[in-house]
Protein backbone atom coordinates (compact mmCIF):
# COMPACT_ATOMS: atom_id res chain seq x y z
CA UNK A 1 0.00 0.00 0.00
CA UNK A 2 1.55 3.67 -0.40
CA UNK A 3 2.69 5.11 2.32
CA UNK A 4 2.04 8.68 0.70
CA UNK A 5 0.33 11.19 2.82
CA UNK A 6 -3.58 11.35 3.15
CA UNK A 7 -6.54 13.42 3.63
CA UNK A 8 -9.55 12.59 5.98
CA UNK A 9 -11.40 15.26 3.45
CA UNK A 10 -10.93 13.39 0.31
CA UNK A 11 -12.33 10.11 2.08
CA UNK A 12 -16.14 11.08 1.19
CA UNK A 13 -18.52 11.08 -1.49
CA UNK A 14 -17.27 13.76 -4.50
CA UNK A 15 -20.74 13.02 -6.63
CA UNK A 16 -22.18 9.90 -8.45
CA UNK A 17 -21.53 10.91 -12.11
CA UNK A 18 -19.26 8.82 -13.85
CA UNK A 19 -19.88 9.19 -17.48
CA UNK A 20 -16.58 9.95 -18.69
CA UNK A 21 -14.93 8.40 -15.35
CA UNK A 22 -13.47 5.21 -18.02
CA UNK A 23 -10.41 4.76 -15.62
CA UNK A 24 -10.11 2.28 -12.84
CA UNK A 25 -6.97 1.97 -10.45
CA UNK A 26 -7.39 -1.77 -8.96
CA UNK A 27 -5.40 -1.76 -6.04
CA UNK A 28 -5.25 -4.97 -3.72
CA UNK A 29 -5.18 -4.17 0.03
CA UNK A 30 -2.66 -5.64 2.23
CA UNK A 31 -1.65 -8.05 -0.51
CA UNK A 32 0.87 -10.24 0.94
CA UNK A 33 -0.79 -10.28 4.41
CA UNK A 34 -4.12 -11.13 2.15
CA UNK A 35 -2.73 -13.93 0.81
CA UNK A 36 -1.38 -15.22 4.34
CA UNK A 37 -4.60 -15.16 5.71
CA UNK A 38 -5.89 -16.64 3.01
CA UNK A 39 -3.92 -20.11 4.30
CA UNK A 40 -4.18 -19.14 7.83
CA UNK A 41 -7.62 -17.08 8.58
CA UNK A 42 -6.65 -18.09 12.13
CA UNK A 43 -4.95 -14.76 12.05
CA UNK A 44 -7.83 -12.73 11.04
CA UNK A 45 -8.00 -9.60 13.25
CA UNK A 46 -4.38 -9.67 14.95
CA UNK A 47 -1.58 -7.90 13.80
CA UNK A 48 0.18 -9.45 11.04
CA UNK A 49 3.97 -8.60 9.23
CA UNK A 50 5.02 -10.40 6.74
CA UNK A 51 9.03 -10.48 5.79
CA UNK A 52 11.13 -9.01 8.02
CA UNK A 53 13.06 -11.08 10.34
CA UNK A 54 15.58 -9.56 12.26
CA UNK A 55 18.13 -8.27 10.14
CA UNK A 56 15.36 -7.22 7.13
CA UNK A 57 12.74 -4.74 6.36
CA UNK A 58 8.87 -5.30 6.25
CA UNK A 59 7.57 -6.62 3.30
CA UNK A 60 3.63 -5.74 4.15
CA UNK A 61 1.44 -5.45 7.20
CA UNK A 62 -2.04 -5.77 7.88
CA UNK A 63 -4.04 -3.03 9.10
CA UNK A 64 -3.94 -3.99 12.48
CA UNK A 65 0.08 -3.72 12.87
CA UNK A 66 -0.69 -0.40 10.90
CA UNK A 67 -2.02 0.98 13.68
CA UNK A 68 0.88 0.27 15.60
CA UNK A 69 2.81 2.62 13.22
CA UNK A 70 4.56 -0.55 10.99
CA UNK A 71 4.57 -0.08 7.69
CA UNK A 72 6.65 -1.30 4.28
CA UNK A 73 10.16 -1.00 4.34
CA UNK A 74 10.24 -0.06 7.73
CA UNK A 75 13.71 -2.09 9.02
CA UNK A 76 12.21 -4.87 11.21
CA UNK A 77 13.47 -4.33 14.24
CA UNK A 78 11.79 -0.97 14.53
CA UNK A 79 8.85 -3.04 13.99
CA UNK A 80 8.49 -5.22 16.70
CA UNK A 81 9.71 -2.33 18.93
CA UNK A 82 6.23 -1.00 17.89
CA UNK A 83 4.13 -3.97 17.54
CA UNK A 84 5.90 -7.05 19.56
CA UNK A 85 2.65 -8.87 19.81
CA UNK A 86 2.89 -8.76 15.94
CA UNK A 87 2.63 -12.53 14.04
CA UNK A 88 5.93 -12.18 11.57
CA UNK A 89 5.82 -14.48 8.53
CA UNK A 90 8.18 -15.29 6.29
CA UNK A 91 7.14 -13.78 2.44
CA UNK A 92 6.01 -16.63 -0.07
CA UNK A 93 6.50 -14.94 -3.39
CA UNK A 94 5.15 -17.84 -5.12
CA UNK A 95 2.30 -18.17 -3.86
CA UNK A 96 1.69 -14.36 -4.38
CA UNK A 97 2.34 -14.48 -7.83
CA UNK A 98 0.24 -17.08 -8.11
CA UNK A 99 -2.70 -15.28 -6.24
CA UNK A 100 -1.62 -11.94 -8.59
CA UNK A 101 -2.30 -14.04 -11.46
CA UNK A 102 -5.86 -15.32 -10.21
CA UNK A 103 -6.40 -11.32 -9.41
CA UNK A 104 -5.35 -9.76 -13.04
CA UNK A 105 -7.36 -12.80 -14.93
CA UNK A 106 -10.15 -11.53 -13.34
CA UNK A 107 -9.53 -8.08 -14.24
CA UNK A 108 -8.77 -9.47 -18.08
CA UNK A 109 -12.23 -10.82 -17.86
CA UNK A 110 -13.53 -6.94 -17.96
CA UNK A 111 -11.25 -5.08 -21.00
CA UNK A 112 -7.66 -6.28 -22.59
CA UNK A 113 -7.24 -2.45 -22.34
CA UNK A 114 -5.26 -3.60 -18.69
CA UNK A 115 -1.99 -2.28 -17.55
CA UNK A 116 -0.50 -4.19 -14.83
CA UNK A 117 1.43 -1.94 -12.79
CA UNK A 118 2.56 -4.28 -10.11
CA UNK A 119 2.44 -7.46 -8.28
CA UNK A 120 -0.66 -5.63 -6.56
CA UNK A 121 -2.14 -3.27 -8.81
CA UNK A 122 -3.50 -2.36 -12.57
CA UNK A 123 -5.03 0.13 -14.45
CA UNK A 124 -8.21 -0.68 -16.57
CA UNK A 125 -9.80 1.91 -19.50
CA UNK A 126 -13.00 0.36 -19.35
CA UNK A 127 -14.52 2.59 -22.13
CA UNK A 128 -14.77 -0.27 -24.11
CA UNK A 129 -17.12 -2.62 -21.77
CA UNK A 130 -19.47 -0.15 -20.98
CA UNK A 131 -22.05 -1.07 -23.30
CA UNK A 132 -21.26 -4.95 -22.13
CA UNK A 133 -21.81 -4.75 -18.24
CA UNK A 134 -22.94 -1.16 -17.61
CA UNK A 135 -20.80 2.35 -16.16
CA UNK A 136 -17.77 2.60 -14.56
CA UNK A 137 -19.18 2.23 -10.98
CA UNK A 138 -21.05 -1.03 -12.00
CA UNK A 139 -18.17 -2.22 -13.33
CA UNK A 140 -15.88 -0.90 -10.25
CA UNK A 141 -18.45 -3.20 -8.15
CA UNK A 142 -18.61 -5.75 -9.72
CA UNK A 143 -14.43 -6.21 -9.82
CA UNK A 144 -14.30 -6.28 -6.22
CA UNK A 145 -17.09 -8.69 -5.38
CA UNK A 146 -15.39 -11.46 -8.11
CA UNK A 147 -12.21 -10.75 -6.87
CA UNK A 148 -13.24 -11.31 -3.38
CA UNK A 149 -15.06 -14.20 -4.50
CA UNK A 150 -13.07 -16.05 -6.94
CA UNK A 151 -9.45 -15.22 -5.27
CA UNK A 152 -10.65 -14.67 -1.42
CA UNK A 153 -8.88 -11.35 -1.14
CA UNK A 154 -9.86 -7.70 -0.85
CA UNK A 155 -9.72 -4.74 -3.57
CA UNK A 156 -9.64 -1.25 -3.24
CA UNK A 157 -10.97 0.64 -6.68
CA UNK A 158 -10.31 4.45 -7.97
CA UNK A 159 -12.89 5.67 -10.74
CA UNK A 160 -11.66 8.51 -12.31
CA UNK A 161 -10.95 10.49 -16.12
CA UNK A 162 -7.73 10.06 -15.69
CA UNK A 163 -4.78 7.33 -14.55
CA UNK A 164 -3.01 9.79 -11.86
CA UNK A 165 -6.55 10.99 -9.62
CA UNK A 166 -8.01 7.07 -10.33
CA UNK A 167 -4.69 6.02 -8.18
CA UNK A 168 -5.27 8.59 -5.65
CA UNK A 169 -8.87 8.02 -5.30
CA UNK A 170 -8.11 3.89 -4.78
CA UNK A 171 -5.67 5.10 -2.04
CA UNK A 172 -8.37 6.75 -0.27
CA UNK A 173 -10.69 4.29 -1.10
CA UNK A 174 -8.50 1.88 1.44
CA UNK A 175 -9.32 -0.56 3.15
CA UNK A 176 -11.49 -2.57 0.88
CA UNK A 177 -13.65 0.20 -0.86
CA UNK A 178 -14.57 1.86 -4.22
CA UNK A 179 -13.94 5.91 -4.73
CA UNK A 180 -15.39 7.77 -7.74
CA UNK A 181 -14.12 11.11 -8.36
CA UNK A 182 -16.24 12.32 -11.07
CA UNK A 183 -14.93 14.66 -13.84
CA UNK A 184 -16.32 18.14 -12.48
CA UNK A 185 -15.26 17.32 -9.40
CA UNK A 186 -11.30 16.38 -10.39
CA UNK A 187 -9.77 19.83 -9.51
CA UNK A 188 -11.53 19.99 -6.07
CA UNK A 189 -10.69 16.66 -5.05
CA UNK A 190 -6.91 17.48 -5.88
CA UNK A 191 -6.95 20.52 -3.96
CA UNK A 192 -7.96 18.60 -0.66
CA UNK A 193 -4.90 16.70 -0.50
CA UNK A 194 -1.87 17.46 0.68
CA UNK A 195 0.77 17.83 -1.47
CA UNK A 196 3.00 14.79 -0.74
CA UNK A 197 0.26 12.55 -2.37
CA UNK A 198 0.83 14.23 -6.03
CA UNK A 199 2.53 11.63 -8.19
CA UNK A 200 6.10 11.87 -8.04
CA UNK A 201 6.45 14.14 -5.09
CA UNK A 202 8.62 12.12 -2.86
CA UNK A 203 10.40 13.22 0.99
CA UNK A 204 13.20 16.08 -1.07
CA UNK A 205 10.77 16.86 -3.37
CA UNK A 206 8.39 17.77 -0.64
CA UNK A 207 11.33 19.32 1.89
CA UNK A 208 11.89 21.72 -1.14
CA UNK A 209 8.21 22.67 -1.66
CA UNK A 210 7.46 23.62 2.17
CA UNK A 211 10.86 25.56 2.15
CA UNK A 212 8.39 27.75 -0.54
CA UNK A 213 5.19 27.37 1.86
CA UNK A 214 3.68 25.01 -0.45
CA UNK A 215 2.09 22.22 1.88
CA UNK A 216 -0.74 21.64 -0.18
CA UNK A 217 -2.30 20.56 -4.06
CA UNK A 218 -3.98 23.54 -4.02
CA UNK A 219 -1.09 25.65 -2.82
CA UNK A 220 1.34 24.31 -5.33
CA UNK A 221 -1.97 25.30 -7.86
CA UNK A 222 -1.32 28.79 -7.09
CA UNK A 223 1.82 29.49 -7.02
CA UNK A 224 3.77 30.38 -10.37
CA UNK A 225 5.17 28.38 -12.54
CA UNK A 226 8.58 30.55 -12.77
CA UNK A 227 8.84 29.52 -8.67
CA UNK A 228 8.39 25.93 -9.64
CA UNK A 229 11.06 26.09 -12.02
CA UNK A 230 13.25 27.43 -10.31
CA UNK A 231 12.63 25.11 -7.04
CA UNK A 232 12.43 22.07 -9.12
CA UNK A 233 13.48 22.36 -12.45
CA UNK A 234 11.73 23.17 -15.56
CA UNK A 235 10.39 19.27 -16.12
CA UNK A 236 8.94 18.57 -12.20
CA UNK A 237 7.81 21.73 -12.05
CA UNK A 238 5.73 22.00 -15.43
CA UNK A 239 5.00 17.59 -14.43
CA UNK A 240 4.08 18.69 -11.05
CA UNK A 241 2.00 21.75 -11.91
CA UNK A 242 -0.22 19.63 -14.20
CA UNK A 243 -0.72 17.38 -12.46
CA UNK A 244 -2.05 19.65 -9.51
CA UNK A 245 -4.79 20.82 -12.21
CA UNK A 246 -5.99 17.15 -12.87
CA UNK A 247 -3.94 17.28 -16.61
CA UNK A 248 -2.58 14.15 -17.22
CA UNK A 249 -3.08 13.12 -20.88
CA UNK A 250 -1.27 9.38 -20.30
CA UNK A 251 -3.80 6.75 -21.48
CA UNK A 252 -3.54 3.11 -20.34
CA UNK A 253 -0.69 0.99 -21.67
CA UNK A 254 -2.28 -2.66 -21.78
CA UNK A 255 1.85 -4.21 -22.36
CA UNK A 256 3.96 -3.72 -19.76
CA UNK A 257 7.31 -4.79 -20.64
CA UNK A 258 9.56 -5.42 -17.12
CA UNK A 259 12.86 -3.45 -17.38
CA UNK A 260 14.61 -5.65 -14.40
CA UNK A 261 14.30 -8.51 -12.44
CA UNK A 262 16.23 -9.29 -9.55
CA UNK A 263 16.36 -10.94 -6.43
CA UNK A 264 17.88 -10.00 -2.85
CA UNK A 265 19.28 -11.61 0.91
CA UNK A 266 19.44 -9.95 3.49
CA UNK A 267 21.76 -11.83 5.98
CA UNK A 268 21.13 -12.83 8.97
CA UNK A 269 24.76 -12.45 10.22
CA UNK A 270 27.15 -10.15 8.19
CA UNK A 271 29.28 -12.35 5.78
CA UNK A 272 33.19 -11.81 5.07
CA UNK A 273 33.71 -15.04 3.53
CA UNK A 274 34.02 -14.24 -0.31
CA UNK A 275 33.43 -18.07 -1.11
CA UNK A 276 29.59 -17.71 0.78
CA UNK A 277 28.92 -14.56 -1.23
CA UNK A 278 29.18 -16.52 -4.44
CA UNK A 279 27.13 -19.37 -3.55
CA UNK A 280 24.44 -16.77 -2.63
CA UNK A 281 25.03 -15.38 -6.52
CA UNK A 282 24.81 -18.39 -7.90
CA UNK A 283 21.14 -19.27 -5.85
CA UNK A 284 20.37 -15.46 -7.29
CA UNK A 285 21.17 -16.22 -10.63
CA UNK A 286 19.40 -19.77 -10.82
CA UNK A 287 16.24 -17.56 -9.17
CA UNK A 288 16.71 -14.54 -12.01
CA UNK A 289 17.09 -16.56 -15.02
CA UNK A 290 14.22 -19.20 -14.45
CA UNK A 291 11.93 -15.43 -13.88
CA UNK A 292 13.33 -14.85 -17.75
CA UNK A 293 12.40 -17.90 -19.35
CA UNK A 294 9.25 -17.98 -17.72
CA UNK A 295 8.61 -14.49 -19.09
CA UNK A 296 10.33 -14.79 -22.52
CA UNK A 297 12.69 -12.20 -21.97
CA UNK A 298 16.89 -12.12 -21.99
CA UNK A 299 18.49 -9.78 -20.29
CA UNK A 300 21.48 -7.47 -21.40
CA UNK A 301 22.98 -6.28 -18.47
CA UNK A 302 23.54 -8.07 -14.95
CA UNK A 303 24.05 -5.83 -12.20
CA UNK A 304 25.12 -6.60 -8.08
CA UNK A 305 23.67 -4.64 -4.77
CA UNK A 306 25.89 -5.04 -1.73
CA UNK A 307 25.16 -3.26 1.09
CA UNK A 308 28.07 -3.31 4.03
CA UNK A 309 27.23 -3.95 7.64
CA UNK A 310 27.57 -0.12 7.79
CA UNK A 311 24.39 0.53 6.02
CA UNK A 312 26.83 1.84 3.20
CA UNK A 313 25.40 0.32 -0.55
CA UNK A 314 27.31 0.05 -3.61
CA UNK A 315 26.12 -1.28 -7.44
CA UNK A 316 28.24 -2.60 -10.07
CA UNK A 317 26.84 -3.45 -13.22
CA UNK A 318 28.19 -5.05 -16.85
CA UNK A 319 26.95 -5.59 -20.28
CA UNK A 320 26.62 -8.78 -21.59
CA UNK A 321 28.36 -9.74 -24.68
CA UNK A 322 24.68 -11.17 -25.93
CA UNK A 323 21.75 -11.44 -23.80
CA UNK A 324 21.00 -14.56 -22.37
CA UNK A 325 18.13 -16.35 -19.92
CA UNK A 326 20.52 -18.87 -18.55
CA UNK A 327 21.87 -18.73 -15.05
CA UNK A 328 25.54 -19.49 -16.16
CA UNK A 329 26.40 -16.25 -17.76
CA UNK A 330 24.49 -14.26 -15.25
CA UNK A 331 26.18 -16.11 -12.56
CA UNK A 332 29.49 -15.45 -14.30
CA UNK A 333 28.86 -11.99 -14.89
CA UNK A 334 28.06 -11.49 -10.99
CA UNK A 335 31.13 -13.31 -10.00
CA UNK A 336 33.42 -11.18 -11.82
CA UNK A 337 31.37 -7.37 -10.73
CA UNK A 338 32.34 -9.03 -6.66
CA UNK A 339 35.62 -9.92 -7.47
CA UNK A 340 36.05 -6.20 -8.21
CA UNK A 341 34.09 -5.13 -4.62
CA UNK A 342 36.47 -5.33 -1.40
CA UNK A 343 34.39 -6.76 1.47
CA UNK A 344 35.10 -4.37 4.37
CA UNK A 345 36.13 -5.71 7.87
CA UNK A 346 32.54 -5.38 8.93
CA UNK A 347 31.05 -7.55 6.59
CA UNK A 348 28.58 -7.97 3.84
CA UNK A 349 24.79 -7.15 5.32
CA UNK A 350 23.23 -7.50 1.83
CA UNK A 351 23.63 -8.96 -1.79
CA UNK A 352 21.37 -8.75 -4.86
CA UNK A 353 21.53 -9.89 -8.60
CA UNK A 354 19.63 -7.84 -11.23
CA UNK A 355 18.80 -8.72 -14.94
CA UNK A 356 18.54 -5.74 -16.77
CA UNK A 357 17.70 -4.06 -20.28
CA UNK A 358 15.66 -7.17 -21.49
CA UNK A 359 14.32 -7.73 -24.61
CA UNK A 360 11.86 -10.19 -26.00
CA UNK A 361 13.54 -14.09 -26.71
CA UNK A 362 11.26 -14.38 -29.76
CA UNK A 363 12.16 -11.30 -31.58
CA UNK A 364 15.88 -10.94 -30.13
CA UNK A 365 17.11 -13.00 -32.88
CA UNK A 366 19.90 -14.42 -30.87
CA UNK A 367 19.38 -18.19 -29.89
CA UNK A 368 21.74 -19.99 -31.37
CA UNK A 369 24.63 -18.26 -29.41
CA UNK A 370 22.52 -18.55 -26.50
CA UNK A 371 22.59 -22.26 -26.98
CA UNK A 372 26.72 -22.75 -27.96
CA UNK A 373 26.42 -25.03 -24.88
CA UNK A 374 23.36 -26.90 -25.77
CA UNK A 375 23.59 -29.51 -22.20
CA UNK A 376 23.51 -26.26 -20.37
CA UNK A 377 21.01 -24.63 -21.89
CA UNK A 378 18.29 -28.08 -21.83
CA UNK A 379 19.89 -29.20 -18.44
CA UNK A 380 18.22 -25.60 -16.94
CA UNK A 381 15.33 -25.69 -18.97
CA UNK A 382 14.44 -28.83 -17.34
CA UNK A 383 14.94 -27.63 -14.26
CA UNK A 384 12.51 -25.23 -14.51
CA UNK A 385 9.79 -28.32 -15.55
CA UNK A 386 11.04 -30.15 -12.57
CA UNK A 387 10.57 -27.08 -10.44
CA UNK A 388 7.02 -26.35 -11.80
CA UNK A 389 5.69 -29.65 -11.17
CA UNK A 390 7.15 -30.53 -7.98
CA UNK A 391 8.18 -27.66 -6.14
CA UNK A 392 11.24 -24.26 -6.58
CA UNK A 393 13.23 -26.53 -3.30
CA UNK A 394 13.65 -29.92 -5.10
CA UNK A 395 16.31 -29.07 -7.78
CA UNK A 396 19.11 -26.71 -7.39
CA UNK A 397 23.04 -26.77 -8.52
CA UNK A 398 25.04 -28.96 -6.40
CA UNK A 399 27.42 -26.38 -5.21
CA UNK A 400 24.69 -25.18 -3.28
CA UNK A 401 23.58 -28.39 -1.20
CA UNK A 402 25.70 -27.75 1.93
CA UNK A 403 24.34 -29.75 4.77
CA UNK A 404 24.50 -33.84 4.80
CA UNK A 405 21.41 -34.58 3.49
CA UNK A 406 21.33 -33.11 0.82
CA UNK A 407 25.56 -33.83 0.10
CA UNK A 408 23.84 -37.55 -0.70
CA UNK A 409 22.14 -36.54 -3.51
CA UNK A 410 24.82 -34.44 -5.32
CA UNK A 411 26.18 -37.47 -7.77
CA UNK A 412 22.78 -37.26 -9.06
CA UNK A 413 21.78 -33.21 -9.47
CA UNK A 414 24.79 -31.93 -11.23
CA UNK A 415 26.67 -28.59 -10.57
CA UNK A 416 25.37 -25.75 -13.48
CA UNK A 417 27.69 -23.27 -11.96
């Protein structure tokens, strides 16, 4: 959920006209913590974080540890300072994609005009399914009552002209409700917020505006675009400025291509030994290059995180010489950006992987240098069948078995590092 600021004013009714309100914000409440309690409704009604153990940050919390003050991304040991009757889970991102993909077929069901946005969250122009299953509002309805239904978990929905006051009005739509803000009524709903929850206005952005006074949508309205300019730049500050007058002319982009995909640890100890750090890259690279295949995409670049114990973070990144989807060149790519990073005395607290710049593996033209090493290349792809039919733990690169039972079956896996 975003943790951008609110207003108790824009929570109400703003009208019931929606003719010309053709864009929805679905936004899933709680998602993770959802899901959870989808397994476990034992937990219904207590507080609930999911991720963060000890040394991480929190992935989601339900409402319940909200009003504790935890939220997303808040380091986890601040959280159970705040909440320490809180139930901490460990995330399952399987099992939320797997919900997510339950949640957008619905959503498919209504218009292929759908722009998926996020695990969480999608934009619908529903123009086109009007005349099918009535206005925007029926429609709005009706998505959150077969989403609850056919996927057990709540949705929050914004109806509005346009994609940037639809996503505001699902915010304050939260928890589990339905906010229309009809055309007429766009400018006046803007000018009730405050004006941290514009688009793109994050903590400097905002520092810089209440140096100027400007606290609010409808201050930032009023004041002169030469002040903007000059406090943000030309681009914010025209972006910004149009945006506070409900002008946003960006329609609904039903492809979403993913730029990135990655993976992190965050340790549970702070690691020195070098040897440790690459088995964790090559678990990261297995876990980036099965997302590729299963998404069709090869990625150009690979790029490393590493955060010290210090809370100091440092990236390192390296074209490839062609793209690829398997974990071997990803893994070597990784290798070689750490063996260029001194671990300091302290210790490694964090390390990532990153697939960047991909492209589509139909139209990329490159296969057959992809597959030079044709046992590599079938030996991962069948992997990625095992995994799908029996589970992401029962098939990984020997190198990585480390403890005695699983040293027994290492004749038998193979090492694809």
């Amino acid at each position: 959920m975003s943790r951008a600021p609110r207003s108790a004013a824009a929570r109400r009714s703003w009208g019931d006209d929606d003719s010309g309100c053709t864009i929805l914000h679905v936004d899933m409440d709680a998602f993770f913590v959802s899901v959870e309690l989808l397994d476990r409704p034992e937990l219904r009604g207590r507080p609930v974080i999911v991720g963060g153990d000890h040394r991480g940050v929190v992935a989601a919390a339900s409402y319940e540890a909200r009003a504790f003050g935890v939220h997303s991304a808040m380091p986890a040991a601040r959280a159970k300072v705040l909440c320490p009757q809180a139930v901490v889970l460990p995330g399952r991102h399987d099992r939320y994609a797997e919900v997510s993909r339950e949640v957008m077929s619905v959503l498919a069901d209504v218009t292929p005009a759908m722009e998926q946005v996020s695990i969480d969250e999608a934009f619908l122009d529903v123009a086109g399914a009007v005349r099918r299953m009535g206005p925007p509002v029926e429609i709005a309805t009706w998505i959150r009552q077969e989403v609850h239904r056919r996927c057990g978990v709540p949705a929050s929905v914004g109806v509005a002209a346009s994609k940037h006051v639809a996503k505001l009005a699902s915010t304050h739509a939260k928890p589990d409700g339905l906010l229309l803000v009809p055309a007429d009524a766009t400018v006046a709903f803007l000018h009730s917020l405050p004006v941290g929850a514009l688009w793109g206005v994050g903590e400097k952005t905002q520092e810089a505006l209440e140096r100027h006074g400007i606290e609010t949508v409808a201050q930032l309205a009023a004041t002169p675009l030469t002040v903007l300019h000059r406090t943000l730049g030309v681009a914010a500050g025209q972006r910004l400025h149009e945006l506070a007058w409900g002008i946003d002319p960006r329609r609904v982009e039903p492809t979403r291509v993913e730029k990135s995909v990655g993976t992190e640890t965050t340790f549970a100890e702070d690691v020195t030994d070098r040897s440790r750090l690459e088995k964790v890259l090559l678990r990261q690279a297995h876990e980036c290059a099965a997302r590729l295949r299963a998404d069709g995409m090869l990625a150009r670049t690979v790029a490393i995180k590493v955060r010290h114990a210090d809370f100091t973070t440092l990236s390192r990144s390296r074209t490839l010489p062609v793209p690829t989807d398997l974990a071997h060149g990803i893994n070597v790519a990784a290798r070689e950006l750490l063996a260029g990073v001194e671990i300091p005395p302290g210790g490694i607290r964090l390390l990532g992987v990153r697939a960047e710049r991909l492209t589509p593996a139909a139209t990329t033209g490159v296969q057959g240098v992809l597959d030079d090493d044709p046992q590599r290349a079938l030996a991962e792809r069948a992997m990625d069948g095992v995994r799908a039919r029996f589970g992401s733990q029962v098939l990984r690169p020997a190198t990585l078995l480390d403890n005695k039972r699983d040293s027994a079956f290492k004749s038998a896996s193979g090492d694809l590092s």
